[in-house]
Every structure is written in C-alpha cells, then in structure tokens.
N, C-alpha and C. Protein backbone atom coordinates (compact mmCIF):
# COMPACT_ATOMS: atom_id res chain seq x y z
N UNK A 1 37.15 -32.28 21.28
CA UNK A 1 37.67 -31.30 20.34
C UNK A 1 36.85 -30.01 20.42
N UNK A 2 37.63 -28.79 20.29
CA UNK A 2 37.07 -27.51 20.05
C UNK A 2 36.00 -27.37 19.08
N UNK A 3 34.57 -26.63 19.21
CA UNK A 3 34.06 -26.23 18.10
C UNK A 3 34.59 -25.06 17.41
N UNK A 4 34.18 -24.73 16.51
CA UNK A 4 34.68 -23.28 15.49
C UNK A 4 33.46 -22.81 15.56
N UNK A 5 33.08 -21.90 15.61
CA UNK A 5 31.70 -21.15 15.51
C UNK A 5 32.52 -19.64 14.67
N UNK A 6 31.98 -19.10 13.28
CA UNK A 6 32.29 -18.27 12.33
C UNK A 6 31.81 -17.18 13.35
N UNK A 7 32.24 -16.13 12.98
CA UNK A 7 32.56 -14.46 13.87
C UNK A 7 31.27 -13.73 12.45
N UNK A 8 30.56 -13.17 12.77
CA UNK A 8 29.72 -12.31 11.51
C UNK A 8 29.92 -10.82 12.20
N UNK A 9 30.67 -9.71 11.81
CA UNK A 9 30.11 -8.41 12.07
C UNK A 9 29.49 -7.61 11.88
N UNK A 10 28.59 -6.75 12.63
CA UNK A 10 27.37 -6.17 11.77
C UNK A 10 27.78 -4.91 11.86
N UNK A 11 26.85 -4.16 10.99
CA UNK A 11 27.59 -2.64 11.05
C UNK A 11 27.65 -1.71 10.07
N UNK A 12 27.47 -0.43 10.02
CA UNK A 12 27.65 0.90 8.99
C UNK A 12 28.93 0.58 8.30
N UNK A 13 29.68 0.00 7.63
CA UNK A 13 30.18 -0.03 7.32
C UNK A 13 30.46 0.09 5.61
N UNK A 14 30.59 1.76 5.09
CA UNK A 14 30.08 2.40 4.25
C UNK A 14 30.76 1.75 2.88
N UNK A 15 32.18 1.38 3.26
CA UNK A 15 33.13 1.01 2.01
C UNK A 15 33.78 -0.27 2.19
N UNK A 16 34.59 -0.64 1.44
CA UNK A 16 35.11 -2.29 1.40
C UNK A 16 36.41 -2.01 2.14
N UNK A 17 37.01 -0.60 2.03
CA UNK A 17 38.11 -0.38 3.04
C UNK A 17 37.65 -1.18 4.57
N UNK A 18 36.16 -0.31 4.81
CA UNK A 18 36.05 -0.11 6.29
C UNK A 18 35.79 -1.74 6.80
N UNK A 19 35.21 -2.61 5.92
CA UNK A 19 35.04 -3.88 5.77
C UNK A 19 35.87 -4.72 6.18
N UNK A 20 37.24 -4.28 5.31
CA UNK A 20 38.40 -5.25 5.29
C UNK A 20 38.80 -4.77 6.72
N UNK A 21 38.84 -3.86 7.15
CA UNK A 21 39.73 -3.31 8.36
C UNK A 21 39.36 -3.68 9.69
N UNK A 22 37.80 -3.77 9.30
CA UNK A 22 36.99 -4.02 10.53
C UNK A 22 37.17 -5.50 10.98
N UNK A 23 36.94 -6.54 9.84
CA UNK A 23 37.36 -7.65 9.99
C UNK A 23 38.40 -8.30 10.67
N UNK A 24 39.35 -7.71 10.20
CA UNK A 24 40.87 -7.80 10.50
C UNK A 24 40.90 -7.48 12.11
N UNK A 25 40.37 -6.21 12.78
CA UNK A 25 40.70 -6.15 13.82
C UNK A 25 40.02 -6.92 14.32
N UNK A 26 38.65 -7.32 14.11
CA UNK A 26 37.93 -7.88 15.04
C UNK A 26 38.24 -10.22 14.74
N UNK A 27 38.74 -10.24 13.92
CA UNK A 27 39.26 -11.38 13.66
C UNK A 27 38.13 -12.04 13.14
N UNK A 28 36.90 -11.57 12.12
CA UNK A 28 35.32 -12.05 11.64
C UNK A 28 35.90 -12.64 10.32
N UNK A 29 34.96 -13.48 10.28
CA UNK A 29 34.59 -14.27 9.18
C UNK A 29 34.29 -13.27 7.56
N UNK A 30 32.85 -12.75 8.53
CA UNK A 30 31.94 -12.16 7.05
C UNK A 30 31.67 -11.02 8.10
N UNK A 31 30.88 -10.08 7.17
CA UNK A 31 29.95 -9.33 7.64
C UNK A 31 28.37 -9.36 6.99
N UNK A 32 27.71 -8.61 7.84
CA UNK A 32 26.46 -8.43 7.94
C UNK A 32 25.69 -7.08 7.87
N UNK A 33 25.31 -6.48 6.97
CA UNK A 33 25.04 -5.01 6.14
C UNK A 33 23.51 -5.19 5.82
N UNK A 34 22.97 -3.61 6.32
CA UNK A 34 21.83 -2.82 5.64
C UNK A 34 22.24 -2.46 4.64
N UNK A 35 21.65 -1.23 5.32
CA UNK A 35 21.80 0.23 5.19
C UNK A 35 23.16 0.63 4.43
N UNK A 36 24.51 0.21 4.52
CA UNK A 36 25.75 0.61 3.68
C UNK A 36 25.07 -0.91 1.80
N UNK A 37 24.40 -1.64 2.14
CA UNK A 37 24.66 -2.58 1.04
C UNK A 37 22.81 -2.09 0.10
N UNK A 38 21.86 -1.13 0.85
CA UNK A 38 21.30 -0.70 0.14
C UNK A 38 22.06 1.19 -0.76
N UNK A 39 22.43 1.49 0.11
CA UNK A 39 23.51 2.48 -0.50
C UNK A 39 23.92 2.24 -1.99
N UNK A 40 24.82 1.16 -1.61
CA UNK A 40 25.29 0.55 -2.86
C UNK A 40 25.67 -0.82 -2.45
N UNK A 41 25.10 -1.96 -3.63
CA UNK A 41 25.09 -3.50 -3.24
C UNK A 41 26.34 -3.76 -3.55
N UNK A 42 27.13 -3.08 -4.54
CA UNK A 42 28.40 -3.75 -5.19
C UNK A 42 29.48 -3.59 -4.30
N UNK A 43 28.91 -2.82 -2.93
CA UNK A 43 30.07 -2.87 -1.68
C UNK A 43 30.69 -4.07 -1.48
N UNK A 44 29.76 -5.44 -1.93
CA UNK A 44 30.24 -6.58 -1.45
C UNK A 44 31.48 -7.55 -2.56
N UNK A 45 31.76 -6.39 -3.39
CA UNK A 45 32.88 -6.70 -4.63
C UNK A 45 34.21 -6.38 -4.25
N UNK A 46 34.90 -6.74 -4.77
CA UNK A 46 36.25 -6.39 -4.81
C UNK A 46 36.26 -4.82 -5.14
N UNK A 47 37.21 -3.89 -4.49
CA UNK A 47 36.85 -2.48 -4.87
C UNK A 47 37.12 -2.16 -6.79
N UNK A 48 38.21 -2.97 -7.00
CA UNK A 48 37.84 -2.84 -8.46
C UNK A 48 36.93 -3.11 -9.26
N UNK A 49 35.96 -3.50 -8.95
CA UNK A 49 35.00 -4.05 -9.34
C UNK A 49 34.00 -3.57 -9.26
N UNK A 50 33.90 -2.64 -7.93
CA UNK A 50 32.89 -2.00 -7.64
C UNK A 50 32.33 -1.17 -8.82
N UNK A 51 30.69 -0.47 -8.63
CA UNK A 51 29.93 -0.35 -9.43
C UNK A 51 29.77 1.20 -8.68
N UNK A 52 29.47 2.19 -9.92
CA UNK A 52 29.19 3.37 -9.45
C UNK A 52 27.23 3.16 -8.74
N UNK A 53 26.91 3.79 -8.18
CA UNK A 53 25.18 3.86 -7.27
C UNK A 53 24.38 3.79 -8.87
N UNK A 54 24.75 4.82 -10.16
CA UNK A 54 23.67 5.20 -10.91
C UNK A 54 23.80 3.45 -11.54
N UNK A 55 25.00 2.85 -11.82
CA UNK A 55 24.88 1.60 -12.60
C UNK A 55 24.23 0.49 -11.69
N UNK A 56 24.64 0.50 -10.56
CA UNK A 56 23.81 -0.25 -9.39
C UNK A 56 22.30 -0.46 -9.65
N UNK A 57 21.74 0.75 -9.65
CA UNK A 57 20.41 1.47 -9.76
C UNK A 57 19.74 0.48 -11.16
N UNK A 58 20.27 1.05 -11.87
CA UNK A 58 20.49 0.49 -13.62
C UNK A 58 20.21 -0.92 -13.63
N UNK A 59 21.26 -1.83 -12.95
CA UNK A 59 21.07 -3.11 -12.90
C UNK A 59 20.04 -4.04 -11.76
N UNK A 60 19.85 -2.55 -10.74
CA UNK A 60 18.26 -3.33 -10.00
C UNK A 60 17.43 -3.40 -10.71
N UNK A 61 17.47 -2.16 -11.13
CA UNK A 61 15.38 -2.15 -12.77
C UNK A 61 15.82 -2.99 -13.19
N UNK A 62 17.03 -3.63 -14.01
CA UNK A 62 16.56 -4.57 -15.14
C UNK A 62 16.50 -5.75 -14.68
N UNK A 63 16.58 -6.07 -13.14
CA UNK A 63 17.00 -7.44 -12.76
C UNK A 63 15.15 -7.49 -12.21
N UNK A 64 14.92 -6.05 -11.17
CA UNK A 64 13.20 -6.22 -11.61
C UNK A 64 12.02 -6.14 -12.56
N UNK A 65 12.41 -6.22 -13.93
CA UNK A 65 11.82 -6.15 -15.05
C UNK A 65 12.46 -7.73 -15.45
N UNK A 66 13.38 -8.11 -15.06
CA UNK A 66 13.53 -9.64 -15.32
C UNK A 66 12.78 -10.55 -14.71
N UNK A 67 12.46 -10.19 -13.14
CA UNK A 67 12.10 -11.19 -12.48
C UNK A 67 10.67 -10.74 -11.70
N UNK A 68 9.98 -9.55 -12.84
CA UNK A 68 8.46 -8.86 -12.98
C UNK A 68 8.22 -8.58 -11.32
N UNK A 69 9.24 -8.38 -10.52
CA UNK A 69 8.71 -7.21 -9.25
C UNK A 69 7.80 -6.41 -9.26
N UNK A 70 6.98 -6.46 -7.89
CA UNK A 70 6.34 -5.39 -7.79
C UNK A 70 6.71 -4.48 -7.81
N UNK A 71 6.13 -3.42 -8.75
CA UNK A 71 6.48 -2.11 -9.35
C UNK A 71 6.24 -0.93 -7.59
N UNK A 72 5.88 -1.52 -7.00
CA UNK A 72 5.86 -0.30 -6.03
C UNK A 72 6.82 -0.75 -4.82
N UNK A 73 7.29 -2.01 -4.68
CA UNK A 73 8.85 -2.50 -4.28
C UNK A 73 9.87 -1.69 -4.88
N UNK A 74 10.05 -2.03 -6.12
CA UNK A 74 11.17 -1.25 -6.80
C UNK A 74 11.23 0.26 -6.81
N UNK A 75 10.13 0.87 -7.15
CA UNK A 75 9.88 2.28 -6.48
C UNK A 75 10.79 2.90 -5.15
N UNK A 76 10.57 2.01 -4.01
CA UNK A 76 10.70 2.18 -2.74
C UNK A 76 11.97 2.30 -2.52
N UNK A 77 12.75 0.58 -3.19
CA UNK A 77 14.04 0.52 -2.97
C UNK A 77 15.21 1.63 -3.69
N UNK A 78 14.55 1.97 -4.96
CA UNK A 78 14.97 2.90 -5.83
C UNK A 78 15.19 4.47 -5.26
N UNK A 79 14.27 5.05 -4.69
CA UNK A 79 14.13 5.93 -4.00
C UNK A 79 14.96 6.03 -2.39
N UNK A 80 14.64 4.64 -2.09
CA UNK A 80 15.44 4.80 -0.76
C UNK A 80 17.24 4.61 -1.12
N UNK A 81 17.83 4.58 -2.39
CA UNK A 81 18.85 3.76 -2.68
C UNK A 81 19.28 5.53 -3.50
N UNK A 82 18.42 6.33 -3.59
CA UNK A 82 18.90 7.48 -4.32
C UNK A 82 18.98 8.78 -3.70
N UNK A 83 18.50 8.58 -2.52
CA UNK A 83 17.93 9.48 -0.91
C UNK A 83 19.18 9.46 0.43
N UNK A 84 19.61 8.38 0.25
CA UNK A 84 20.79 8.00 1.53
C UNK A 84 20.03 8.89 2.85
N UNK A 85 18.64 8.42 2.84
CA UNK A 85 17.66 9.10 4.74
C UNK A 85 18.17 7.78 5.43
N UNK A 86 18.21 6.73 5.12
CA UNK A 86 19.16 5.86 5.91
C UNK A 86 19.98 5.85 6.46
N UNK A 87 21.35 6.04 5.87
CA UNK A 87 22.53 6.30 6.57
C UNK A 87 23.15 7.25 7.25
N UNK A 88 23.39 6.98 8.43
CA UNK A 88 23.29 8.11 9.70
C UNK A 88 24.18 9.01 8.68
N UNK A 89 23.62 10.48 9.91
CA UNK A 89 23.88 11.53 9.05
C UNK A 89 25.89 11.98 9.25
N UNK A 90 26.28 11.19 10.57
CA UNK A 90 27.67 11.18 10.71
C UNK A 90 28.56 10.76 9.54
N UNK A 91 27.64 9.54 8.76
CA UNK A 91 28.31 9.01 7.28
C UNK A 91 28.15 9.99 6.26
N UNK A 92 27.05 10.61 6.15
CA UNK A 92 26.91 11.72 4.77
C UNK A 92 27.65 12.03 4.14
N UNK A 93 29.12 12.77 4.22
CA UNK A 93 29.78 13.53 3.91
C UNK A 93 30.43 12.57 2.80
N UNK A 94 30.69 10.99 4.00
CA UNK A 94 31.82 9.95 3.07
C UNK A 94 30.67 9.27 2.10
N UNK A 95 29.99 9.76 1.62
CA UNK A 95 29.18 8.89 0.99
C UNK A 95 29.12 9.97 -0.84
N UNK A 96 29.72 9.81 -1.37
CA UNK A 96 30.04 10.45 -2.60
C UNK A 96 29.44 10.60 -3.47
N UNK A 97 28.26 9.43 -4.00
CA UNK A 97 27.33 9.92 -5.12
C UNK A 97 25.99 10.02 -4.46
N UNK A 98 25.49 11.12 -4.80
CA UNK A 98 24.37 12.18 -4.10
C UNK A 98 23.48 12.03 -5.59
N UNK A 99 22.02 12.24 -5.53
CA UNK A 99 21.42 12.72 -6.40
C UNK A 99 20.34 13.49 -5.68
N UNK A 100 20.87 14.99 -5.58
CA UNK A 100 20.23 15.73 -5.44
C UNK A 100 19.08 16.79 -6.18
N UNK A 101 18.09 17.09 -5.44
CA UNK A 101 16.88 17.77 -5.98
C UNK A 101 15.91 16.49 -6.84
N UNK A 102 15.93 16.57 -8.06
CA UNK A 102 15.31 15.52 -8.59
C UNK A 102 15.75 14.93 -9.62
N UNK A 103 16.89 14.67 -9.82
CA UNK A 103 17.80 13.90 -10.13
C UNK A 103 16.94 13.10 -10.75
N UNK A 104 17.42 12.30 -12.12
CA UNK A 104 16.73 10.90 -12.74
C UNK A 104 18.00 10.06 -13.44
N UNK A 105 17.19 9.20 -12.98
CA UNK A 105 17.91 7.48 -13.39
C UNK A 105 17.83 7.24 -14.73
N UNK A 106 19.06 7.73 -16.12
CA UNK A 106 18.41 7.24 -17.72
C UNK A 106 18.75 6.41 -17.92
C-alpha cells in the first residue's frame, strides 16, 4: 500500500487569502510561517476572526504577564511585531497597519 506523507508550504505568505490560494494550487496540507505569523499571529484564523496587529499586540503582553516572560523577550517580539524590518520590502505596501514614528501600544 501507498504511504501519504502531508505536503507543508513554507512561505511570505502575508494574508489568509494568499494561504488559502497557495494551498490549493500547490495541493498542501498546512503551512509553515515566520515572518507573515510574527506580523500578525491571528493570520492563522478564519479571516473573520482575524485580529487587528494593535489587539494582537494587546493579547501578547497579557498572555506574557500571564505566563511572567522575560521582559526583554517581549520587548523584542513587540518591537519586531510593530517595525515590519522583517518582511521583505516587496510586501510593505500590502501590509496595512503601520505604526509609524513612535507610535504606542495603550
């Protein structure tokens, strides 16, 4: 008998559109995300569901004040999650919530 071995695609893949589409052509299981799932984690929701970046943000602090993270982890991820220096600069444009200059998280 045949084995099945699951398809994983990896990849920039900024939105749940590009997700579903990518899948589809390539006939994958799941995918496999940085850089688009530090952007924003709730990429991996149903798009209704999805979460704007600032509530994202919102619910990392309180999940690291739940589970007493190192404060200079959360710093990092926070900053790198409010910066988009990650995601190539070809994505920029499609990438919609910006907090520019010095922007703060209330």
């Amino acid at each position: 008998s045949a084995i099945t071995v699951p398809t994983i695609v990896n990849g920039d893949m900024y939105s749940r559109k590009d997700i579903d589409e990518f899948k589809e052509m390539a006939g994958a299981d799941s995918v496999m995300l940085a850089r688009p799932a530090l952007y924003n984690t709730s990429i991996f929701q149903k798009q209704s569901d999805a979460l704007t970046k600032h509530e994202v943000i919102q619910e990392y602090l309180r999940e690291s004040l739940r589970w007493q993270t190192n404060y200079a982890n959360v710093k990092y991820v926070v900053c790198e999650m409010m910066n988009n220096r990650r995601a190539p600069h070809e994505f920029l444009h499609r990438l919609p919530q910006k907090y520019p200059g010095r922007q703060t998280i209330k």
